[in-house]
Protein backbone atom coordinates (compact mmCIF):
# COMPACT_ATOMS: atom_id res chain seq x y z
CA UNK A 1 58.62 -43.34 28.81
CA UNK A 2 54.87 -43.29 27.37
CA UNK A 3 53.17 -46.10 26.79
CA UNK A 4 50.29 -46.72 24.09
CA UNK A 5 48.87 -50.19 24.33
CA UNK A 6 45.82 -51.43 23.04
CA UNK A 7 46.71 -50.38 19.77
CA UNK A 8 45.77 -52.36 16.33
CA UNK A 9 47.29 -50.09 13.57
CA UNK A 10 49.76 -51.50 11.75
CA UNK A 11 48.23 -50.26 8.27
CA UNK A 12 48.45 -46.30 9.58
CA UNK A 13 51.83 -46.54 11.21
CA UNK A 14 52.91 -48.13 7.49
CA UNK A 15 51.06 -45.13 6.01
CA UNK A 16 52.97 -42.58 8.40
CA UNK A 17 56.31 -44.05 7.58
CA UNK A 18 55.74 -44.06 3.77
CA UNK A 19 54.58 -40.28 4.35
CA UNK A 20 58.34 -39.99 6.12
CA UNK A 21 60.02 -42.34 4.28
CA UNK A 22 62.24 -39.55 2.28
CA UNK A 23 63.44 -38.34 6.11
CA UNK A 24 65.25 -41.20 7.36
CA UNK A 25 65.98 -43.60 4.15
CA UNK A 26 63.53 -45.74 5.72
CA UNK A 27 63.09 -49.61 3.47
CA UNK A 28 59.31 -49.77 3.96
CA UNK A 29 58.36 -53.73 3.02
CA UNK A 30 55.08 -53.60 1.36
CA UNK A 31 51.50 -54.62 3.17
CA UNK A 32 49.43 -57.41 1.83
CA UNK A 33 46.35 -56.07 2.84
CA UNK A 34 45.57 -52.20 3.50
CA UNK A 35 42.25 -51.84 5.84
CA UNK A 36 39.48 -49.64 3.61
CA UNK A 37 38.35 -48.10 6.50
CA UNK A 38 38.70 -44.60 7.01
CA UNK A 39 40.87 -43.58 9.61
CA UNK A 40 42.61 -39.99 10.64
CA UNK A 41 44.66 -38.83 8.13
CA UNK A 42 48.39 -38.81 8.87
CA UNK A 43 49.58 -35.27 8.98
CA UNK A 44 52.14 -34.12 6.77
CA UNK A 45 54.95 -33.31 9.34
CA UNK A 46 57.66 -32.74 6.59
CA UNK A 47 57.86 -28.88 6.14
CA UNK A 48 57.37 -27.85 10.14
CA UNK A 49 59.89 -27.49 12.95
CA UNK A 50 60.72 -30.05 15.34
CA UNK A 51 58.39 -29.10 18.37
CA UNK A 52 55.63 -28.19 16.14
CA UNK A 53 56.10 -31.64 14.56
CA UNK A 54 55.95 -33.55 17.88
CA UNK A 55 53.22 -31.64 19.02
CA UNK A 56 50.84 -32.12 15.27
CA UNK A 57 52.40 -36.26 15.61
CA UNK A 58 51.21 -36.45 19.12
CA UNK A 59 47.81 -34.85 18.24
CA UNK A 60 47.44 -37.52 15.28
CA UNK A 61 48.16 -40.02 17.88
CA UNK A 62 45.48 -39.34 20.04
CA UNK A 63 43.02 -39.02 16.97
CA UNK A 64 43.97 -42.36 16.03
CA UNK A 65 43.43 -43.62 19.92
CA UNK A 66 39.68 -42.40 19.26
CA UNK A 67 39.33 -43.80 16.00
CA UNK A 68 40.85 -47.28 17.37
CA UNK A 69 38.10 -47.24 20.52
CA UNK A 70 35.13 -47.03 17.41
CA UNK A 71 36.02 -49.80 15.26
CA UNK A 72 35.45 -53.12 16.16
CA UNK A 73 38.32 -55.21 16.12
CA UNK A 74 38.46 -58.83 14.49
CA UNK A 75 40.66 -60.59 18.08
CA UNK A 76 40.89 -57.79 20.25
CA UNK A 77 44.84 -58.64 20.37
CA UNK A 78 46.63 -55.54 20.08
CA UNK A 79 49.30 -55.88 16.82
CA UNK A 80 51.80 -52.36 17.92
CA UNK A 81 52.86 -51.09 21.19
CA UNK A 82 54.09 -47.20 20.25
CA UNK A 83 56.70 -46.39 22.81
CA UNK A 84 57.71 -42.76 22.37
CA UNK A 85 61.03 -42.64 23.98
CA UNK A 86 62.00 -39.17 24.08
CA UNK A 87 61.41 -36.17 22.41
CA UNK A 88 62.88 -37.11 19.36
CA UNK A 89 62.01 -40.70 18.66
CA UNK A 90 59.24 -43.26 18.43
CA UNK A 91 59.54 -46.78 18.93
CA UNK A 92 57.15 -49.34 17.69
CA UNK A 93 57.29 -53.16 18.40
CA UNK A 94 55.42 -54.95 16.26
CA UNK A 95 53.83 -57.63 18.91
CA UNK A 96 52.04 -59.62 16.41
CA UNK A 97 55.23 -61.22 14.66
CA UNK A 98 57.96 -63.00 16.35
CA UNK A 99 60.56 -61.19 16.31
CA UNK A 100 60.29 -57.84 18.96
CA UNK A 101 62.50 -55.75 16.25
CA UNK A 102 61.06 -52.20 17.11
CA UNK A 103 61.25 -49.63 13.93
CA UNK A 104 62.28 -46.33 15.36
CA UNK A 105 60.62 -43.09 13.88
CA UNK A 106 62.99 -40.33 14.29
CA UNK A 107 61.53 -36.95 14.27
CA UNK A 108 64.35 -34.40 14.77
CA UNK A 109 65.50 -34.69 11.25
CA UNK A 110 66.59 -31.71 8.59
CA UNK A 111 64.05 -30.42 6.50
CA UNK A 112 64.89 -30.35 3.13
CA UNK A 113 63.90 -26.67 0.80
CA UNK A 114 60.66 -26.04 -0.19
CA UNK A 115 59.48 -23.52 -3.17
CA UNK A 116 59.49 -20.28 -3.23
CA UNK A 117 56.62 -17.56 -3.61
CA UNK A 118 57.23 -14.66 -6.07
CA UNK A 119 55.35 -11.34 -5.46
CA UNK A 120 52.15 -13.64 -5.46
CA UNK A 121 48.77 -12.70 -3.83
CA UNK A 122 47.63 -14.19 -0.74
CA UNK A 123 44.18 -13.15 -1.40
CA UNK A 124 43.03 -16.65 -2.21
CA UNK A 125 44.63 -19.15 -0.25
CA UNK A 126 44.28 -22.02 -2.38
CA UNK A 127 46.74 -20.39 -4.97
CA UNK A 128 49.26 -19.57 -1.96
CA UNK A 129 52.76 -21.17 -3.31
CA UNK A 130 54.89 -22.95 -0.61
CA UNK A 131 57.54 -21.12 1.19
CA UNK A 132 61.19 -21.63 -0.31
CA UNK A 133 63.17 -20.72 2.67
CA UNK A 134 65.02 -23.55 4.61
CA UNK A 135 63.82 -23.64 8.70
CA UNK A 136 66.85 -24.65 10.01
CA UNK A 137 67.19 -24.21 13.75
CA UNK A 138 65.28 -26.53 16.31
CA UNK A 139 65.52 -29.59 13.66
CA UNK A 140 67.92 -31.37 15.28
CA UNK A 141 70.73 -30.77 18.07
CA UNK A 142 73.06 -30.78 14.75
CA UNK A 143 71.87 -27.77 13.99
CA UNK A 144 74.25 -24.61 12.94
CA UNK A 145 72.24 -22.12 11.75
CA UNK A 146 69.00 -20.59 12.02
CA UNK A 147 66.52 -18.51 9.93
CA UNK A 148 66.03 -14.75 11.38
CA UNK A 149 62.53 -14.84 9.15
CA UNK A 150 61.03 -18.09 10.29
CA UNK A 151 63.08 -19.57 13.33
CA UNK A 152 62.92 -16.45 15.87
CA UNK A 153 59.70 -15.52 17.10
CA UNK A 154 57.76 -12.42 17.07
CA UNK A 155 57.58 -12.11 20.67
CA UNK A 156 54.92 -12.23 23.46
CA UNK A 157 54.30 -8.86 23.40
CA UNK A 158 53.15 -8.84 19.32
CA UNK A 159 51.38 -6.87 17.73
CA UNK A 160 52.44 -4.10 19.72
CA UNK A 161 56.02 -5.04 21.24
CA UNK A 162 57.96 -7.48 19.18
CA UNK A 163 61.19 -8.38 17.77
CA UNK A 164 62.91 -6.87 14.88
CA UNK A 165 65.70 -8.23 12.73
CA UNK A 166 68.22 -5.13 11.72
CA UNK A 167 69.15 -5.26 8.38
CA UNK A 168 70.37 -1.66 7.98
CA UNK A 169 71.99 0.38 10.61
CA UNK A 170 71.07 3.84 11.43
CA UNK A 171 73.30 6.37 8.87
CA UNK A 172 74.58 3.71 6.59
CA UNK A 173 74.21 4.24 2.92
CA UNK A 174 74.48 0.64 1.78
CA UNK A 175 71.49 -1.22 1.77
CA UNK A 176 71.45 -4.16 3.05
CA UNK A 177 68.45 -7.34 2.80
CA UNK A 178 67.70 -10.39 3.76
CA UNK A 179 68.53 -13.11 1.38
CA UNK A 180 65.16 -15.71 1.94
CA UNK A 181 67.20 -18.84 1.08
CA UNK A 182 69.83 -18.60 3.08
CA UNK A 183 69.14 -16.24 5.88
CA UNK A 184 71.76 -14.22 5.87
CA UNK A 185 72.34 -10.45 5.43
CA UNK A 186 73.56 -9.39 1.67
CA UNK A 187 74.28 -6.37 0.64
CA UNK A 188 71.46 -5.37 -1.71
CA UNK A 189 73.20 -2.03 -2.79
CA UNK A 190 74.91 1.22 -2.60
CA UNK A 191 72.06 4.19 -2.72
CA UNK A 192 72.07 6.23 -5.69
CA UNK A 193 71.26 9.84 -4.04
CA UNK A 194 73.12 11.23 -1.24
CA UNK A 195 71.11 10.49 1.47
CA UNK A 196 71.24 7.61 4.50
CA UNK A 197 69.10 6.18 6.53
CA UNK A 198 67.75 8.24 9.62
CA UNK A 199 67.44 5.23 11.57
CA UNK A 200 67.68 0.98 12.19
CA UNK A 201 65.65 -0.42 9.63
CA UNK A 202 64.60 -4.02 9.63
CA UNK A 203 61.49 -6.63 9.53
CA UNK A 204 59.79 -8.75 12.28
CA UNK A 205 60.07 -12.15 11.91
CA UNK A 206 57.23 -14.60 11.19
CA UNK A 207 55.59 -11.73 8.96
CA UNK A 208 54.29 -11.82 5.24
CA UNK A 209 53.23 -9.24 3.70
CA UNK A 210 51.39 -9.00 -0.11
CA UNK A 211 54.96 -8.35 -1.94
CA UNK A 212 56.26 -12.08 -0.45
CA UNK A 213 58.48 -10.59 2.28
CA UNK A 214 58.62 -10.41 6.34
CA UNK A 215 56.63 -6.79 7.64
CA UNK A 216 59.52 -3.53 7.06
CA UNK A 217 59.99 -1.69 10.60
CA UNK A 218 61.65 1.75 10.64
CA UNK A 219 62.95 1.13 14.57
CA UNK A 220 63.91 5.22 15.90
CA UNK A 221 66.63 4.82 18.96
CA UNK A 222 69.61 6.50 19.76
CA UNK A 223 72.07 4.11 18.49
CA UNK A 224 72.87 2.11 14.99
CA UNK A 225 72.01 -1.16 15.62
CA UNK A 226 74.70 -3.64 13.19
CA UNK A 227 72.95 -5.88 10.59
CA UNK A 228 71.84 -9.26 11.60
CA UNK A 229 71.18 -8.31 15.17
CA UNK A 230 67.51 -8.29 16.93
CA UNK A 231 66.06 -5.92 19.37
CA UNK A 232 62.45 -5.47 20.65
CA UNK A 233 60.62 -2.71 19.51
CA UNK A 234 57.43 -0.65 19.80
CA UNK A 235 55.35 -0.07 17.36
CA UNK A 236 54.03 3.83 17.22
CA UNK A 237 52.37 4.46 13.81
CA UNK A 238 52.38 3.21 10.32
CA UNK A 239 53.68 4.80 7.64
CA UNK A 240 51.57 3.90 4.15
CA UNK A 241 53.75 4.05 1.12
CA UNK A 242 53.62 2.84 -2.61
CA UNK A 243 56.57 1.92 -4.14
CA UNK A 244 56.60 1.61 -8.00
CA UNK A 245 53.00 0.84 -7.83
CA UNK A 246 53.14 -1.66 -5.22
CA UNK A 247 52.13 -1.55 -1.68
CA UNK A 248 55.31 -1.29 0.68
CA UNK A 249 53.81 0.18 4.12
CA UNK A 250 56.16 0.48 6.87
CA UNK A 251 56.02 -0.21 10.98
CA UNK A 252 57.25 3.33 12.14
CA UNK A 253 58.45 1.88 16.47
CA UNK A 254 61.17 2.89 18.80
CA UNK A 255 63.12 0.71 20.83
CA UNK A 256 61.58 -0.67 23.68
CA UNK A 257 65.00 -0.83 25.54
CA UNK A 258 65.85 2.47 24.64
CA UNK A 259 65.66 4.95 27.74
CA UNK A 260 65.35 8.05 25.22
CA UNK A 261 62.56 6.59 23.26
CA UNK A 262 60.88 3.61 25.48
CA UNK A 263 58.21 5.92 26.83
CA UNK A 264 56.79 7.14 23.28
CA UNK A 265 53.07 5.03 22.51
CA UNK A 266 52.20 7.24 19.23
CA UNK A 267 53.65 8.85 16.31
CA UNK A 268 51.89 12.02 17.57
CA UNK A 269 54.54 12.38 20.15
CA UNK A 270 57.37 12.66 17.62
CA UNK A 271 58.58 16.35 17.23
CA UNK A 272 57.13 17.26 13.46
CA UNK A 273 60.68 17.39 11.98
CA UNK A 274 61.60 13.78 13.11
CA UNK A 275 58.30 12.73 10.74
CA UNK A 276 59.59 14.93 7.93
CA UNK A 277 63.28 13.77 7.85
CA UNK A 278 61.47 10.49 7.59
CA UNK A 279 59.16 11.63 5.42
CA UNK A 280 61.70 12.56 2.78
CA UNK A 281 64.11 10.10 3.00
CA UNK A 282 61.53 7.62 1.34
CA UNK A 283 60.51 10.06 -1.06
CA UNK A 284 64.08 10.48 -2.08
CA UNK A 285 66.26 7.35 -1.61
CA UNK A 286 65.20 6.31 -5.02
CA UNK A 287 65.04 8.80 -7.06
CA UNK A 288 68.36 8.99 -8.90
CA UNK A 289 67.28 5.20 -9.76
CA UNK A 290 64.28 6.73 -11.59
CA UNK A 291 62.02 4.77 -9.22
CA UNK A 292 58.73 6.24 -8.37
CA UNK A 293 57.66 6.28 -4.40
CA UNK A 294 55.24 7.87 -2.47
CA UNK A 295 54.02 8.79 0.78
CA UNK A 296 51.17 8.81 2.64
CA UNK A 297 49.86 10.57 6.03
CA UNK A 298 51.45 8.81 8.99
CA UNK A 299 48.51 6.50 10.79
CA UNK A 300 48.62 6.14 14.45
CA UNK A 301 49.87 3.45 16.49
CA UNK A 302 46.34 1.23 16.61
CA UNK A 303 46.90 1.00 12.77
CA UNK A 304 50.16 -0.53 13.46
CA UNK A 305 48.98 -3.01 15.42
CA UNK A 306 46.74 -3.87 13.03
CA UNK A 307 49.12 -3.96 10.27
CA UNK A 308 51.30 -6.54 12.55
CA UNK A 309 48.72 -8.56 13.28
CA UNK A 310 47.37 -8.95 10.10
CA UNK A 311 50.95 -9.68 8.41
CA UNK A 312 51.10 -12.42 11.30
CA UNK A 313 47.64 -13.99 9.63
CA UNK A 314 49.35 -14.16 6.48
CA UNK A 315 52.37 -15.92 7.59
CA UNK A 316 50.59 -18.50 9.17
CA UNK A 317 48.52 -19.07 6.25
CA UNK A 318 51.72 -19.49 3.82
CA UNK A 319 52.88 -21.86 6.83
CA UNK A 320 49.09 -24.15 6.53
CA UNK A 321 49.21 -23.93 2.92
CA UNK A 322 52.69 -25.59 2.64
CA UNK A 323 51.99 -28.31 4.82
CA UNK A 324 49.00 -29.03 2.86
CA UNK A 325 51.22 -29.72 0.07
């Protein structure tokens, strides 16, 4: 158990539970007098994952510790004790009134779904929109499902080794994508010409990219991977492409678990023919749909780092920008 004492706040911890109040169904009695002084700002802890949530409340904490030690107080009599219990709960007994009834803050709740962005620009960060998707996993012990986009991580290894989400398996014909609100795998559609795909295609999670969706990985290995499953992967170039007018690059990595293909580090070592099966296939796939793509020279593998990393900065700014709503 951790123990705060010295602690005379009972006008922010009334401000953090009306911020939470929508959480936990909370009955909040109202405060005769709120202080005018300016104190740290409770964080808005609604949108995030549980152990980001305990870690951002714990780091408001301690602001509010150092805030407390530079005002004077009126009696020096501490009003709250916060006892944070576990991992999931805060107690607070309010030692100023008679009664030791503690109010307990539960943090591991559900987070309810936030808006969705639509092919906007992340140029400007202010105009961001707030994600839509629903993080599910690591809320609570309750828990059933997770989101392959937001709740599994990149990996350690990122930008250059990191996980990949399947969505299409290597020869299939059907297209499959991830649907963002639910985070499963739907089937998108049967292609129109008579090709398949020459290998796993998927994304890497906690990605954004310009169009509003996770970073596209082309993943080369010796076996079709099923949809819905993850794998780590090396990236090896970047293939630039424009799709109906839009930019749609993709990772081109093998799989770093794959004997065959573990030992590649550029698309330079590819035979020529494995580039221009690949190559083609985007060029194609769309056609019979009267959908204009194109293809650019492959870029080696320091250009897919970069691409990863940068798709990583835009992810976390979509994540800032929705908390600050």
């Amino acid at each position: 158990m951790i123990t705060i004492q010295d602690c005379s706040y009972t006008t922010y911890y009334y401000q953090l539970l009306v911020e939470l109040r929508h959480f936990h169904r909370l009955r909040i009695p109202p405060l005769p007098h709120l202080n005018n002084q300016k104190h740290p700002r409770v964080p808005d802890i609604s949108n995030i994952r549980f152990h980001h949530r305990i870690f951002i409340f714990s780091l408001f904490l301690f602001e509010l510790l150092k805030w407390q030690s530079s005002v004077k107080q009126q009696s020096g009599k501490r009003e709250n004790a916060f006892y944070i219990t576990d991992l999931s709960s805060v107690c607070v007994f309010p030692l100023s009134t008679d009664a030791l009834t503690p109010f307990v803050l539960q943090l591991a709740t559900m987070v309810p779904p936030i808006e969705t962005p639509v092919k906007a620009s992340v140029s400007h960060k202010s105009s961001i929109p707030p994600l839509n998707e629903r993080i599910l996993s690591s809320m609570t012990r309750r828990s059933v499902a997770a989101h392959p986009w937001h709740d599994l991580e990149i990996g350690p290894g990122a930008p250059q080794i990191f996980n990949v989400v399947v969505e299409i398996s290597k020869g299939s014909k059907v297209k499959y994508e991830l649907d963002k609100k639910t985070g499963l795998i739907k089937v998108d559609r049967v292609l129109y010409s008579s090709v398949v795909y020459p290998h796993n295609y998927g994304f890497i999670p906690r990605t954004l990219c310009e169009d509003s969706d996770p970073l596209d990985v082309l993943v080369i290995m010796q076996e079709p991977v099923l949809p819905g499953c993850f794998l780590r992967a090396k990236a090896i170039g970047l293939m630039p492409m424009i799709d109906q007018g839009e930019k749609d690059d993709k990772i081109i990595a093998v799989c770093a678990d794959d004997p065959e293909y573990k030992e590649y580090t550029d698309i330079k070592e590819l035979p020529p023919h494995r580039l221009a099966e690949i190559r083609r296939f985007f060029e194609d796939y769309k056609k019979n749909e009267n959908k204009e793509v194109a293809v650019n020279d492959f870029l080696p593998a320091t250009k897919a780092f970069e691409a990863v990393q940068h798709s990583q900065d835009l992810y976390a700014d979509y994540i800032v920008e929705s908390l600050r709503r």
